[in-house]
N, C-alpha and C. Protein backbone atom coordinates (compact mmCIF):
# COMPACT_ATOMS: atom_id res chain seq x y z
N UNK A 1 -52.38 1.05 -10.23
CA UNK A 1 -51.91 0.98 -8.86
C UNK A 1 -50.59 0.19 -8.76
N UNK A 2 -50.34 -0.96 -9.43
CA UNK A 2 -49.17 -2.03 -9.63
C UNK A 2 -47.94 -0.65 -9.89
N UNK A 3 -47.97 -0.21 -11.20
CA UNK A 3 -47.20 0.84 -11.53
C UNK A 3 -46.95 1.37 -10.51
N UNK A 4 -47.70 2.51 -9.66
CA UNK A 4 -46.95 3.16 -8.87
C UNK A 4 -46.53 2.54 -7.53
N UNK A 5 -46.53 1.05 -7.13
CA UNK A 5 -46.65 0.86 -5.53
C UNK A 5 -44.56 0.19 -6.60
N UNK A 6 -44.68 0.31 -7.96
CA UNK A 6 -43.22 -0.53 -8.78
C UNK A 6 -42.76 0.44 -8.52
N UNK A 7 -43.07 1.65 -8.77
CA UNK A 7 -42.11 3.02 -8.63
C UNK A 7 -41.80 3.18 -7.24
N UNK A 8 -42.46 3.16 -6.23
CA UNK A 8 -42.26 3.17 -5.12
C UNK A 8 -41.19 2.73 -4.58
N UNK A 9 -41.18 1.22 -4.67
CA UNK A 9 -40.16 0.57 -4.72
C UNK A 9 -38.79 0.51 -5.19
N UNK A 10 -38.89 0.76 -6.24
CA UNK A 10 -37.84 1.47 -6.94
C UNK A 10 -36.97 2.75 -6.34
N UNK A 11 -38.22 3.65 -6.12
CA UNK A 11 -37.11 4.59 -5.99
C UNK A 11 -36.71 4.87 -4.27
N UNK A 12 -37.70 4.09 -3.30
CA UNK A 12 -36.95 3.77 -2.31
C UNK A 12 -35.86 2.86 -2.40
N UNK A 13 -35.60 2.15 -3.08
CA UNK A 13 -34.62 0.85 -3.59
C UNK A 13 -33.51 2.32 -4.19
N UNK A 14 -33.41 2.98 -5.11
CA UNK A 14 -32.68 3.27 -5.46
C UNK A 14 -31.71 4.61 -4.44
N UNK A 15 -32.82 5.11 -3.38
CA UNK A 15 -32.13 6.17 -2.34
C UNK A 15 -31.49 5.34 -1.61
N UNK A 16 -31.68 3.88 -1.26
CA UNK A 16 -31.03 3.06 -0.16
C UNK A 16 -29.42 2.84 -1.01
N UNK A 17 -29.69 2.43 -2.00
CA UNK A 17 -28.18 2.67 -3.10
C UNK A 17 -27.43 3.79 -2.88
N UNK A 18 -27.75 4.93 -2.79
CA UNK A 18 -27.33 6.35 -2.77
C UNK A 18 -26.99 6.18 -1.76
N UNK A 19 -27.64 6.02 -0.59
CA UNK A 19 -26.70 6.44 0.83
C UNK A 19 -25.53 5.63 0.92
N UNK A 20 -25.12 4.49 0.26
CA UNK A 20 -23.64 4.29 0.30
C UNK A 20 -22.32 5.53 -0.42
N UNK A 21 -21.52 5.60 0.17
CA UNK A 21 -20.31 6.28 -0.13
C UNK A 21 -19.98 5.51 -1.54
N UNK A 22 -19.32 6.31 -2.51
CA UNK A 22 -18.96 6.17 -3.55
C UNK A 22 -17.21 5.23 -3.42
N UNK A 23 -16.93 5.81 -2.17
CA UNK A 23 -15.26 5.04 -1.92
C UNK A 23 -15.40 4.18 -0.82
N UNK A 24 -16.37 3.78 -0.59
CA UNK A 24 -16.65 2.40 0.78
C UNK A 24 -15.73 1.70 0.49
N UNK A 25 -14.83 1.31 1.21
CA UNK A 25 -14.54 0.48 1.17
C UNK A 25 -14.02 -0.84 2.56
N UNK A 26 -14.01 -1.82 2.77
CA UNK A 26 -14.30 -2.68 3.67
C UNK A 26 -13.08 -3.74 3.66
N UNK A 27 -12.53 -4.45 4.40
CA UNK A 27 -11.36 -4.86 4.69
C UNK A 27 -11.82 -6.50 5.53
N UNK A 28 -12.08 -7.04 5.48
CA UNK A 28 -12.79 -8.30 5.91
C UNK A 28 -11.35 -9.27 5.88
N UNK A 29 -11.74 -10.14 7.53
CA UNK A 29 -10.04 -11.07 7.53
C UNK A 29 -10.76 -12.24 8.01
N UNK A 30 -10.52 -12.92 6.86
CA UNK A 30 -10.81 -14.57 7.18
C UNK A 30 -10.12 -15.20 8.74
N UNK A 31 -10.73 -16.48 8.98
CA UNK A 31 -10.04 -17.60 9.87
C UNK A 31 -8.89 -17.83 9.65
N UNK A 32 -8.20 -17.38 8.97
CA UNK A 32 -6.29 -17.47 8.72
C UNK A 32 -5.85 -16.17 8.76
N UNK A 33 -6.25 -14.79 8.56
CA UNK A 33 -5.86 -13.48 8.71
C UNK A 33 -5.43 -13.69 6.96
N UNK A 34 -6.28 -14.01 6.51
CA UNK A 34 -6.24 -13.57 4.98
C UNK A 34 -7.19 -12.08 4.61
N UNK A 35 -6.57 -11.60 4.33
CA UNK A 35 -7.78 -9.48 3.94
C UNK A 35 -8.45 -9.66 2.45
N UNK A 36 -9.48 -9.76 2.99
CA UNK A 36 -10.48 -9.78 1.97
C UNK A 36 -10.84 -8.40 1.52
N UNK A 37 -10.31 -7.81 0.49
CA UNK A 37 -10.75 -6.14 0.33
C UNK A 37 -11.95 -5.64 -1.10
N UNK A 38 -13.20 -5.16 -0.29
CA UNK A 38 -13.79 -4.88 -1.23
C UNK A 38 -13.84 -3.44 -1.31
N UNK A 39 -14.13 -2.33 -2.59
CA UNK A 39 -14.00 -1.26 -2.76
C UNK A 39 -14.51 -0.99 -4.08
N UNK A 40 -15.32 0.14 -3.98
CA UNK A 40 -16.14 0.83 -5.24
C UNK A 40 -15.12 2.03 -5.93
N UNK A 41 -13.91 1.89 -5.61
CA UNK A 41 -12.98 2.84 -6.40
C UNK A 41 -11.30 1.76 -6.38
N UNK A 42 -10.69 2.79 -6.87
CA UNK A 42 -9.42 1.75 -7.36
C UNK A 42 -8.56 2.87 -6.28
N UNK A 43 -8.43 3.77 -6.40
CA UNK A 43 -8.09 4.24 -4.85
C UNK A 43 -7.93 3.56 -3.77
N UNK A 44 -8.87 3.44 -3.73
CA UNK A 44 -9.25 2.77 -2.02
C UNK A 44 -8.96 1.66 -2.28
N UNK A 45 -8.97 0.93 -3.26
CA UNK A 45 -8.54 -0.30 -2.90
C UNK A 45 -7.30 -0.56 -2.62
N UNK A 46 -6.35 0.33 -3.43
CA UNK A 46 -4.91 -0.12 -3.19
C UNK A 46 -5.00 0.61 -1.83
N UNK A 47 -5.03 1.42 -1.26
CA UNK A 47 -4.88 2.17 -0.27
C UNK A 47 -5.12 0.93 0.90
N UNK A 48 -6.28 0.17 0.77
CA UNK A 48 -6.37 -0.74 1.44
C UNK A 48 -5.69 -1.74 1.76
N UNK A 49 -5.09 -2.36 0.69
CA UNK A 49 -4.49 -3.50 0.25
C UNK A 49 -2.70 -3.09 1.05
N UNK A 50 -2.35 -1.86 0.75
CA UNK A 50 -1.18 -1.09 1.96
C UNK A 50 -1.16 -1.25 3.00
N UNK A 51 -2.80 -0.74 4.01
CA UNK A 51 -3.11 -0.85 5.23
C UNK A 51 -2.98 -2.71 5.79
N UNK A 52 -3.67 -3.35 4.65
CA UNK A 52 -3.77 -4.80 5.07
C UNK A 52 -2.52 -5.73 5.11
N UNK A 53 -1.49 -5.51 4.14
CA UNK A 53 0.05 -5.39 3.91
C UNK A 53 0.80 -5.32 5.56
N UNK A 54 0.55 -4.29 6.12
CA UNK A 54 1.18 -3.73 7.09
C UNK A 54 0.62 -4.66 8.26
N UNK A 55 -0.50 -4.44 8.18
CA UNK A 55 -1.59 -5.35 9.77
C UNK A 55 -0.82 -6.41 9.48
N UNK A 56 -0.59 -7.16 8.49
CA UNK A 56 0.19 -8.45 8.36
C UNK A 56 1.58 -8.93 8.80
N UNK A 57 2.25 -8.09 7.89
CA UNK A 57 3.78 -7.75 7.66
C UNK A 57 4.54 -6.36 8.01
N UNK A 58 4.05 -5.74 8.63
CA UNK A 58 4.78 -4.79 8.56
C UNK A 58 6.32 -4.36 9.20
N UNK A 59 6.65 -5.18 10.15
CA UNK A 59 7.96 -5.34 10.37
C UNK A 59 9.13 -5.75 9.02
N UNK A 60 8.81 -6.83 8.74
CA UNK A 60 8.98 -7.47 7.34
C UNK A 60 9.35 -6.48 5.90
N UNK A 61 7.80 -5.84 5.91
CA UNK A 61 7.92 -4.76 4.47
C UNK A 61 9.11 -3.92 4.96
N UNK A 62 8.65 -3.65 6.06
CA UNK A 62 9.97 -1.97 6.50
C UNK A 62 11.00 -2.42 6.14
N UNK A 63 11.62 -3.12 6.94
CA UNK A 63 12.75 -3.76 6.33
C UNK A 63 13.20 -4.08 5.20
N UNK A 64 12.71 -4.79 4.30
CA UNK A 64 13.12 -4.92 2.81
C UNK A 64 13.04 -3.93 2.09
N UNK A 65 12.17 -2.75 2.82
CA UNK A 65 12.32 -1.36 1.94
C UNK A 65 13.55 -0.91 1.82
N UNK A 66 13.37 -0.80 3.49
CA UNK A 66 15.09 -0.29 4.26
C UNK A 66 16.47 -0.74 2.95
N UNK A 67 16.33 -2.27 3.63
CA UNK A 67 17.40 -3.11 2.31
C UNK A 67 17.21 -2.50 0.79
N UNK A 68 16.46 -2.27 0.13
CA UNK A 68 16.22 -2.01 -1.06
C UNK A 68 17.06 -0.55 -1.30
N UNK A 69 16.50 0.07 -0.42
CA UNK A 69 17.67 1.58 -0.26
C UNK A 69 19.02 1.47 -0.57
N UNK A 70 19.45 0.11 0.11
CA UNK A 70 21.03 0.06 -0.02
C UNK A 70 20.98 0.42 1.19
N UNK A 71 20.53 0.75 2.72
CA UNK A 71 20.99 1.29 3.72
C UNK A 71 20.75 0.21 4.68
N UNK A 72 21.18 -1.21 4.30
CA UNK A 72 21.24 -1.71 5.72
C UNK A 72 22.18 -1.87 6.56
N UNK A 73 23.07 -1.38 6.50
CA UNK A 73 24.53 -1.31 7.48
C UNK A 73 23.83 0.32 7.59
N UNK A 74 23.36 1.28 7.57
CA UNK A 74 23.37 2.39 7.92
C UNK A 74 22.17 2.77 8.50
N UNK A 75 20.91 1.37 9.05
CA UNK A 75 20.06 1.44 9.08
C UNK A 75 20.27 0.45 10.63
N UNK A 76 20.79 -0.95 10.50
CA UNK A 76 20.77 -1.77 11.31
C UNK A 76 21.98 -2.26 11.72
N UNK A 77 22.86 -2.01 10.49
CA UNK A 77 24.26 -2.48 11.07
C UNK A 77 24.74 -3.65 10.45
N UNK A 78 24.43 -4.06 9.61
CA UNK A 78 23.84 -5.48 8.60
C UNK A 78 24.18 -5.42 7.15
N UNK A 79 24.36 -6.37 6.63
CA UNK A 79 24.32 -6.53 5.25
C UNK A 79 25.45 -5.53 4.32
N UNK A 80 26.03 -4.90 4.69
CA UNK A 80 26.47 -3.88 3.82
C UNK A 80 27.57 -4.34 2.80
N UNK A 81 27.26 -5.64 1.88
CA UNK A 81 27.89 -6.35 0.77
C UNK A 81 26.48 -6.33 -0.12
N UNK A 82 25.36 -6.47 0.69
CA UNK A 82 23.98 -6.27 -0.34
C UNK A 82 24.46 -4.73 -0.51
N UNK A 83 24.21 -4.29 0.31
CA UNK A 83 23.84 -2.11 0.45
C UNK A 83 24.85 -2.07 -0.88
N UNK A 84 26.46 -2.49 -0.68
CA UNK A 84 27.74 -1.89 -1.70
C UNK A 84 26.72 -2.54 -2.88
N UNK A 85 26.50 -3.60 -3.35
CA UNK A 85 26.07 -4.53 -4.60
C UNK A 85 24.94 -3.32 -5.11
N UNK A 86 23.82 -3.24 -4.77
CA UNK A 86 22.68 -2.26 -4.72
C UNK A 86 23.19 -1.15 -4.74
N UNK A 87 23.81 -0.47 -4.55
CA UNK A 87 24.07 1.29 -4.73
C UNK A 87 25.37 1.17 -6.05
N UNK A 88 26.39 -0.05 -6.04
CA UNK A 88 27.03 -0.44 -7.15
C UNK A 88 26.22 -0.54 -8.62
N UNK A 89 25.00 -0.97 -8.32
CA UNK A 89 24.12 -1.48 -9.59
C UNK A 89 23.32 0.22 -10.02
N UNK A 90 23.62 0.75 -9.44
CA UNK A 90 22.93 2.17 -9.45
C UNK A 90 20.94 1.76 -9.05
N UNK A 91 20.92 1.06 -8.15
CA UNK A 91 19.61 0.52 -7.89
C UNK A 91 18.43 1.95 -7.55
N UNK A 92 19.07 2.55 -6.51
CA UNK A 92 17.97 3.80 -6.31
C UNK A 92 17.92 4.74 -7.52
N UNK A 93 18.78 5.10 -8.14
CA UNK A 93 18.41 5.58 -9.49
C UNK A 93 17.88 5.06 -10.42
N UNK A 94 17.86 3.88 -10.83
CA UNK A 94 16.95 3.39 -11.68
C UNK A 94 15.39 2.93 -11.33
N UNK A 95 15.37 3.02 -10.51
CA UNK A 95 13.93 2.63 -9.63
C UNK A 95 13.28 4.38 -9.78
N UNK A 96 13.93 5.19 -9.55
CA UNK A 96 13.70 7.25 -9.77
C UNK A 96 13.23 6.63 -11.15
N UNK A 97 14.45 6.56 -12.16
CA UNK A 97 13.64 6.39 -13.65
C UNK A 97 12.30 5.22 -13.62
N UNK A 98 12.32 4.32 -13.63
CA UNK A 98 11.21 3.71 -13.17
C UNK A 98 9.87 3.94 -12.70
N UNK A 99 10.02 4.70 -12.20
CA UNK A 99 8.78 5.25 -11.43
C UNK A 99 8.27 6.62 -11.81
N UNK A 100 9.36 7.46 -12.53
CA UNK A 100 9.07 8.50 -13.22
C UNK A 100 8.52 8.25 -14.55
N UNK A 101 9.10 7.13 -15.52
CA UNK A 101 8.23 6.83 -16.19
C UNK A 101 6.78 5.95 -15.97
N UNK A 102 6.06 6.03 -15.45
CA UNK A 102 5.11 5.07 -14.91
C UNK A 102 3.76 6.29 -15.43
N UNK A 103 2.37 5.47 -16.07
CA UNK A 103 1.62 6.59 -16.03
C UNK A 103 1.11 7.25 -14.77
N UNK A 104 -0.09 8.44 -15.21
CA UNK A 104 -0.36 8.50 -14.29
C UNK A 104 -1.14 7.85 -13.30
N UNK A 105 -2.06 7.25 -13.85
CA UNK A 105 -2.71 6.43 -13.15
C UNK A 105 -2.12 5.74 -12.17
N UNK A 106 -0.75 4.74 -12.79
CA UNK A 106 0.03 3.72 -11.91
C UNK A 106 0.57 4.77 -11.27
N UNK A 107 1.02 5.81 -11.45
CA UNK A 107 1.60 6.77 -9.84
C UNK A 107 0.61 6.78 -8.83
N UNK A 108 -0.78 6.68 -9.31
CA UNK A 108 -1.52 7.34 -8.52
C UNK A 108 -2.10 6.15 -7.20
N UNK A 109 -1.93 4.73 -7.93
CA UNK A 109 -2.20 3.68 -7.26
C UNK A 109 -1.25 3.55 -6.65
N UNK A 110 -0.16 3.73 -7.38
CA UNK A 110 1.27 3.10 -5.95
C UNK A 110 1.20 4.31 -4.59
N UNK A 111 0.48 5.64 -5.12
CA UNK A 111 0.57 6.39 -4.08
C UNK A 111 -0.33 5.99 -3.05
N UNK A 112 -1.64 5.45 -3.23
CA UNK A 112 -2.28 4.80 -2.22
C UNK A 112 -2.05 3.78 -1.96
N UNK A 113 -0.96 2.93 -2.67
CA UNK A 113 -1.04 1.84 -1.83
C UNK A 113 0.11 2.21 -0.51
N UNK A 114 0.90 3.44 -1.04
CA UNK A 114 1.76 3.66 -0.13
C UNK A 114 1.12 4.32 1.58
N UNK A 115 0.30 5.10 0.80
CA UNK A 115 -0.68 6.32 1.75
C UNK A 115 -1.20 5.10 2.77
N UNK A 116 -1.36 3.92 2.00
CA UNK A 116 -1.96 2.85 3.29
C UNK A 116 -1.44 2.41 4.24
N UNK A 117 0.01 2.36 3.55
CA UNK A 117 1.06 1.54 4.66
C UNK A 117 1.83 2.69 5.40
N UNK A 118 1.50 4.47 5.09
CA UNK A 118 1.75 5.05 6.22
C UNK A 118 0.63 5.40 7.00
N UNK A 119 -0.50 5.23 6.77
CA UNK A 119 -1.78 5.47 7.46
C UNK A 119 -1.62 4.35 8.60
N UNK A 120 -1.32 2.77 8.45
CA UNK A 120 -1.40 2.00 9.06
C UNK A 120 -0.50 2.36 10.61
N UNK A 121 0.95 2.52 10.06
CA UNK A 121 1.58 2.98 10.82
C UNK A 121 1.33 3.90 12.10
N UNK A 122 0.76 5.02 11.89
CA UNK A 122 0.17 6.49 12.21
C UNK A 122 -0.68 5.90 12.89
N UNK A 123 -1.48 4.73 12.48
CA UNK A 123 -2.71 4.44 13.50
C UNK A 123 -2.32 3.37 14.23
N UNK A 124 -1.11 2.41 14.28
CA UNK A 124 -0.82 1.80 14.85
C UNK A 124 0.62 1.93 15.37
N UNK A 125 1.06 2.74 16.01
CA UNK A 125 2.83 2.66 15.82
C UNK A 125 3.53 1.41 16.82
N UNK A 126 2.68 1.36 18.35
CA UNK A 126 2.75 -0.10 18.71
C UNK A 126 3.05 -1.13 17.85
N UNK A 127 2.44 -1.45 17.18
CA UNK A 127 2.42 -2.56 16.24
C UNK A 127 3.90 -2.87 15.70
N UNK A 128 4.59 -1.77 15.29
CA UNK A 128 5.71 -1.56 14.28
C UNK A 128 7.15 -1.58 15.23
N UNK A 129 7.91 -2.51 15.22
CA UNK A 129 9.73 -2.29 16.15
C UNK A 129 9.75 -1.22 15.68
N UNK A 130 10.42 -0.31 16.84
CA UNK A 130 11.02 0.84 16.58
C UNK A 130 12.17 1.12 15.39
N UNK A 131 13.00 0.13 15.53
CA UNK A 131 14.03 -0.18 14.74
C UNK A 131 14.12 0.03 13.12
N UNK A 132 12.52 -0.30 12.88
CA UNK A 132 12.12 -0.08 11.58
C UNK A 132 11.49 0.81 10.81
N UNK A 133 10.94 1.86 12.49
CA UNK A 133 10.54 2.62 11.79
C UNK A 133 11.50 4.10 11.09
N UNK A 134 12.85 3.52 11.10
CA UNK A 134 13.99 4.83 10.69
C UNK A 134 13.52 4.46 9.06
N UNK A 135 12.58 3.41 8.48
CA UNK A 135 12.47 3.85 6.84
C UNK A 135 11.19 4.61 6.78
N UNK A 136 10.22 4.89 7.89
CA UNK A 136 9.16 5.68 7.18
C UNK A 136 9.64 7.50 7.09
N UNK A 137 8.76 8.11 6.21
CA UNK A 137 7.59 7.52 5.43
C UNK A 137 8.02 6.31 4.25
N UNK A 138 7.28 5.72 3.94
CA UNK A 138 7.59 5.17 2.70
C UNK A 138 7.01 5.43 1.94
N UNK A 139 8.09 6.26 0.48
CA UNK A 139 7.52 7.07 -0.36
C UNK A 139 7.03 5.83 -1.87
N UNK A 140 6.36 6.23 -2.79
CA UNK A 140 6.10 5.84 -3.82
C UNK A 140 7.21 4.79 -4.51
N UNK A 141 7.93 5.88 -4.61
CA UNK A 141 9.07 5.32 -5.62
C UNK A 141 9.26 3.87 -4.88
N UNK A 142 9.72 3.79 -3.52
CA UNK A 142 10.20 3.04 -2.78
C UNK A 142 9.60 1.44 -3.08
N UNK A 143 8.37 1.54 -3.79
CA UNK A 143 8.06 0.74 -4.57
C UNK A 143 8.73 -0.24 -5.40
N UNK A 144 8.63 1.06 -6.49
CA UNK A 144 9.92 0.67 -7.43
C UNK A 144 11.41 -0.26 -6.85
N UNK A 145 12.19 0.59 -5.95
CA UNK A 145 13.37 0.52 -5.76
C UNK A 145 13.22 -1.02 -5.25
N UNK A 146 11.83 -1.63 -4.29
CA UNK A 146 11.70 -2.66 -3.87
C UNK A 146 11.54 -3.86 -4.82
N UNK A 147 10.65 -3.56 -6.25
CA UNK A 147 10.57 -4.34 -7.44
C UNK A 147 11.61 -4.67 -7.83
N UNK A 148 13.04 -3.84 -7.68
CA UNK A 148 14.15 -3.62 -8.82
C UNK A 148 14.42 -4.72 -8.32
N UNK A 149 14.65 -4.90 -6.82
CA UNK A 149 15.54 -5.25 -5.97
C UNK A 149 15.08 -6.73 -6.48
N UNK A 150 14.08 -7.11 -6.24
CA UNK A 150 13.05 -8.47 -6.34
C UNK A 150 14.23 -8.63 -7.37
N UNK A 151 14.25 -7.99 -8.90
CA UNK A 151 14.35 -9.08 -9.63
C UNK A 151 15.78 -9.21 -9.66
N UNK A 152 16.79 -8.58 -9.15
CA UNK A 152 18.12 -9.55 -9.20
C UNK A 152 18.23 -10.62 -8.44
């Protein structure tokens, strides 16, 4: 009788497992607006970690994307000694190579982390100055071009 009331248990224990989604994933914000992101795939997590990016910063990110382009005099009216320096350094082309060599996997994460921070957008456009939104979408690469930028 022990045996089967163990199986029982079990395998109600194990259908309650099953009814979770395989890509759950959950976004939790502390007493400081810190994003706590949990997720049963690597997908979703970066995808998340985009969305949570944006709820935060997203005026901020747009912008330094923008800059990273080289288009902030053609964007805001601004900076265009960074924009000449950055399109001088051949910055958006090497960020193309960059990102073209990347596996696939890492394409596939920067694509959700990107997919997050235009999802965010899409569901929030309030949220976002207008001003900033002349850089969406923001594509993959744009990543890159933003890393390059970091390290000079």
């Amino acid at each position: 009788m022990e045996k089967i009331l163990f199986f029982l248990a079990l395998s109600s224990m194990m259908s309650f497992c099953q009814q979770k989604s395989i890509s759950e994933t959950e976004i939790l914000w502390d007493t400081y607006g810190v994003p706590h992101i949990f997720s049963t795939d690597e997908y979703s997590l970066h995808k998340a970690f985009g969305w949570a990016q944006m709820k935060n910063h997203g005026n901020l990110i747009l912008r330094v994307y923008g800059e990273s382009r080289g288009k902030s005099a053609e964007y805001w009216g601004t900076n265009y000694k960074r924009d000449e320096m950055l399109l001088l350094m051949n910055l958006p082309a090497t960020a193309e190579k960059t990102y073209t060599d990347l596996t696939a996997k890492e394409k596939l994460l920067i694509e959700a982390y990107t997919e997050g921070i235009n999802d965010y957008v899409k569901a929030n456009p309030t949220k976002i100055d207008d001003k900033y939104k002349v850089v969406l979408p923001v594509k993959p690469v744009g990543l890159c071009t933003y890393f390059k930028r970091c390290l000079l």
